[in-house]
C-alpha atoms as a PDB file:
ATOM      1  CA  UNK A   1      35.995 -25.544 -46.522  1.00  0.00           C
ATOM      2  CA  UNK A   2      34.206 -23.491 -49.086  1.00  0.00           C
ATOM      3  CA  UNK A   3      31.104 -26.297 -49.027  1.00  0.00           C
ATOM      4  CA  UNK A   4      30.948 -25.746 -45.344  1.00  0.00           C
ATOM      5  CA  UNK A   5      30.484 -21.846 -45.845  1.00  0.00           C
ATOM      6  CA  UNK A   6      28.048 -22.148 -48.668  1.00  0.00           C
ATOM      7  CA  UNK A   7      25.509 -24.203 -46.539  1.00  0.00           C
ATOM      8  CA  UNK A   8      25.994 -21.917 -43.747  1.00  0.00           C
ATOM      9  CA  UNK A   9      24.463 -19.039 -45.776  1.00  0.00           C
ATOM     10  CA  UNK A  10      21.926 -21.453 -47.027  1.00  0.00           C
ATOM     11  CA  UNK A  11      20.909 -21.936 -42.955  1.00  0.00           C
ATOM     12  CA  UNK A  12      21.175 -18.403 -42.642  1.00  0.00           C
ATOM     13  CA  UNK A  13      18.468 -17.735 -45.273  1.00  0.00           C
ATOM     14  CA  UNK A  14      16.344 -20.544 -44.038  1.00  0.00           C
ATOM     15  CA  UNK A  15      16.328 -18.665 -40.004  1.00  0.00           C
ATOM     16  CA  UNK A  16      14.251 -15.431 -41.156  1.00  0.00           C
ATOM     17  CA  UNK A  17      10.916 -17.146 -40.961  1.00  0.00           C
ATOM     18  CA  UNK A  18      11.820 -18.619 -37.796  1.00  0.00           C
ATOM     19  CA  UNK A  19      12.618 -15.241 -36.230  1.00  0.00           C
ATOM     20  CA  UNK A  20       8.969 -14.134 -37.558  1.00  0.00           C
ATOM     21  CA  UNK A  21       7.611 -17.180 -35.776  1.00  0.00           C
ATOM     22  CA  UNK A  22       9.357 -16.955 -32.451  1.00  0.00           C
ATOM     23  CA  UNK A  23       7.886 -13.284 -32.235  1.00  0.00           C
ATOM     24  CA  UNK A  24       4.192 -14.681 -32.817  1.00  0.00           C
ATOM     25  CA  UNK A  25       4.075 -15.812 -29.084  1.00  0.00           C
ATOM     26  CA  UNK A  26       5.198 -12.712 -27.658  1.00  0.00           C
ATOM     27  CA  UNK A  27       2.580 -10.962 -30.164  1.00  0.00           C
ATOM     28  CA  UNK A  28      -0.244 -13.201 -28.888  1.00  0.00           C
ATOM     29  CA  UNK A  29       0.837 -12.825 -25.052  1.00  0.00           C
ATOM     30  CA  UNK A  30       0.413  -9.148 -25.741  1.00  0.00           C
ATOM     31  CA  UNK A  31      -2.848  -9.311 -27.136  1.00  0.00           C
ATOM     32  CA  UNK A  32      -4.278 -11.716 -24.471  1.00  0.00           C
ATOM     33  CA  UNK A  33      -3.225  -9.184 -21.732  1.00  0.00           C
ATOM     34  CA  UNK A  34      -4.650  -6.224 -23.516  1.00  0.00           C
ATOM     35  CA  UNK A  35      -8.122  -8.253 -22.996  1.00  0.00           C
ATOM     36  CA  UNK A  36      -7.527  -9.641 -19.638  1.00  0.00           C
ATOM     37  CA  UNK A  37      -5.964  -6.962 -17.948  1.00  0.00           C
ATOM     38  CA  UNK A  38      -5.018  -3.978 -19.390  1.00  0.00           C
ATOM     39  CA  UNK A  39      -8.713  -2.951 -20.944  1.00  0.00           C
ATOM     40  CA  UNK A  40     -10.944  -3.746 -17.743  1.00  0.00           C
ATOM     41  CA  UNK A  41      -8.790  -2.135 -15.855  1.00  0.00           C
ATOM     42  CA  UNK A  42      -9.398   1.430 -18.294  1.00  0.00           C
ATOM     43  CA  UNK A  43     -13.186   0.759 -18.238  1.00  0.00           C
ATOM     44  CA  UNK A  44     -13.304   0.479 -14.275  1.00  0.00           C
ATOM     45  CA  UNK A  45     -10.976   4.132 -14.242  1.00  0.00           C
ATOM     46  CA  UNK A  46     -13.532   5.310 -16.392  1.00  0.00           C
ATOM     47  CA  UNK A  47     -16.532   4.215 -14.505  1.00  0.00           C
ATOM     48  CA  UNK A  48     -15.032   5.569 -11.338  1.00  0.00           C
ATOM     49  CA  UNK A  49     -14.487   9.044 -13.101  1.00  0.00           C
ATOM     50  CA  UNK A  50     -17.925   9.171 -13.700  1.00  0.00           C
ATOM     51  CA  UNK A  51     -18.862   8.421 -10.426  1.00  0.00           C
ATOM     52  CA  UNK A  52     -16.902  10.882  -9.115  1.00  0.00           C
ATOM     53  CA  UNK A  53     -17.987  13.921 -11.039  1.00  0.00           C
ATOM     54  CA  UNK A  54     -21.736  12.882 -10.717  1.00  0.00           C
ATOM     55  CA  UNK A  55     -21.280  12.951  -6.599  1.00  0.00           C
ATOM     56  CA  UNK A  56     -24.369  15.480  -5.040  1.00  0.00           C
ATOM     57  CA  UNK A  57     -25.144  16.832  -1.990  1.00  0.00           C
ATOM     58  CA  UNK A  58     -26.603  14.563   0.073  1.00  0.00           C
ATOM     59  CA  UNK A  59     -25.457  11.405  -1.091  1.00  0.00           C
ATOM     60  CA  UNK A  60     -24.572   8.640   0.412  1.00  0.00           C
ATOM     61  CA  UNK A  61     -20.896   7.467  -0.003  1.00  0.00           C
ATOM     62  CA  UNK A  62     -18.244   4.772   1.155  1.00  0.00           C
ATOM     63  CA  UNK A  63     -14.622   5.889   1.338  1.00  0.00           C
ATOM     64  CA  UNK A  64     -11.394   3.560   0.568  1.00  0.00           C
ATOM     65  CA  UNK A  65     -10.977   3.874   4.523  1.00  0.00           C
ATOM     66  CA  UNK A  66     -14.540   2.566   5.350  1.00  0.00           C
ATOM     67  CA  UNK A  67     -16.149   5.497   6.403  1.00  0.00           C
ATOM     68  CA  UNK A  68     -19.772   5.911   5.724  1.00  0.00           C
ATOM     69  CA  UNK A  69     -21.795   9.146   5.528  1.00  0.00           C
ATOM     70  CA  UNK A  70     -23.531  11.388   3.442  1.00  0.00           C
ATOM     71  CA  UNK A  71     -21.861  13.968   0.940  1.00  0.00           C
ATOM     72  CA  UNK A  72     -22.480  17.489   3.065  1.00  0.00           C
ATOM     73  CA  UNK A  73     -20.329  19.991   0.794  1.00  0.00           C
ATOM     74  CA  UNK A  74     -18.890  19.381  -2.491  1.00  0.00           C
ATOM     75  CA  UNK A  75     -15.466  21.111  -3.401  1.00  0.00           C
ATOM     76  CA  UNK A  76     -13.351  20.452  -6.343  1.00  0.00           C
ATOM     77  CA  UNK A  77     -10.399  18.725  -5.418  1.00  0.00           C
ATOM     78  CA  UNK A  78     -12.228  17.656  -1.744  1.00  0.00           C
ATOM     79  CA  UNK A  79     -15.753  17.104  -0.484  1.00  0.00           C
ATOM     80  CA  UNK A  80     -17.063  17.041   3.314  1.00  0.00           C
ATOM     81  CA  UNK A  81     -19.182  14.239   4.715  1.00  0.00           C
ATOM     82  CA  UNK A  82     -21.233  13.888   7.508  1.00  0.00           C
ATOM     83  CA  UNK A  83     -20.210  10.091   9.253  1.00  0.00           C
ATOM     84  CA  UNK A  84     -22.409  11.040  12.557  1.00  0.00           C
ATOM     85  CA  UNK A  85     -24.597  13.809  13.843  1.00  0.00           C
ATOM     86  CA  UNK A  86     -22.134  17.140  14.047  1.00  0.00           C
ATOM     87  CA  UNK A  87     -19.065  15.183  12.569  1.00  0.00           C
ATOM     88  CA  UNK A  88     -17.682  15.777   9.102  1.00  0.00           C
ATOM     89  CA  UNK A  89     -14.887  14.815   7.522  1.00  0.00           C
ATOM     90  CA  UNK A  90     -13.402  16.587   4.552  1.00  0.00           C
ATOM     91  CA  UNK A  91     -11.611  14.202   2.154  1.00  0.00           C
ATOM     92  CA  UNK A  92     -10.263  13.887  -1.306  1.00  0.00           C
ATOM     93  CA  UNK A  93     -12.775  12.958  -4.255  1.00  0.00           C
ATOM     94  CA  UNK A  94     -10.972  10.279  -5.701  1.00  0.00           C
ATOM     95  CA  UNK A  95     -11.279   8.455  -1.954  1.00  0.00           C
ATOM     96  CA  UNK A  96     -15.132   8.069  -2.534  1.00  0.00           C
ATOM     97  CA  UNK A  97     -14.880   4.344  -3.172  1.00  0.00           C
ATOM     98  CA  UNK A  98     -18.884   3.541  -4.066  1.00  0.00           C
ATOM     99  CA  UNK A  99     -22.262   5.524  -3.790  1.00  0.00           C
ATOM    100  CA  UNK A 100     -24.525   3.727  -1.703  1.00  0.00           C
ATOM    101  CA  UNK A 101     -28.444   3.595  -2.607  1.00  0.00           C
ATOM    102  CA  UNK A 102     -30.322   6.046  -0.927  1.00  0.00           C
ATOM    103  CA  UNK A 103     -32.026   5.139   2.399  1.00  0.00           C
ATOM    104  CA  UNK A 104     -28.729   3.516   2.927  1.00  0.00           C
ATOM    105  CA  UNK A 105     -27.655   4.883   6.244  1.00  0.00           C
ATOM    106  CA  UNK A 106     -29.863   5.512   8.470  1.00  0.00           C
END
């Protein structure tokens, strides 16, 4: 009875570089989706931050929805743009999905 107890704690001291390796995976998974995932995803916020405080007045834009037009007035939280002759639509600033080149729309 008394062996079987001594080579338990022997087992038990043997385990604690086992729990340090079992961890390593979970580590590395972590790691690997920082690269893939997590840090183009911050870089492509950032971008689009830029993009959006850079908008001018006459501009050419695409929206989330689609729309095309041209950037007409420029508010802070909103903006207007122009999508046809005497037709404007005021929308949020974060919906501005792209700026197109100029000459764009014609």
């Amino acid at each position: 009875m008394f062996i079987s107890n001594a080579y338990a704690q022997a087992a038990a001291a043997g385990d604690a570089p086992s729990t340090l390796m079992s961890l390593l995976p979970l580590l590395l998974m972590f790691v690997v989706l920082w690269f893939v995932m997590i840090r183009p995803q911050m870089k492509r916020q950032k971008e689009h931050k830029a993009m959006i405080e850079a908008l001018a007045k006459g501009d050419e834009v695409l929206t989330a929805g689609g729309l095309l037009g041209k950037v007409t007035k420029l508010g802070d939280p909103y903006i207007s743009i122009e999508v046809a002759n005497g037709v404007e639509v005021q929308l949020q600033r974060t919906a501005v999905a792209q700026v197109l080149p100029k000459g764009t729309l014609k």
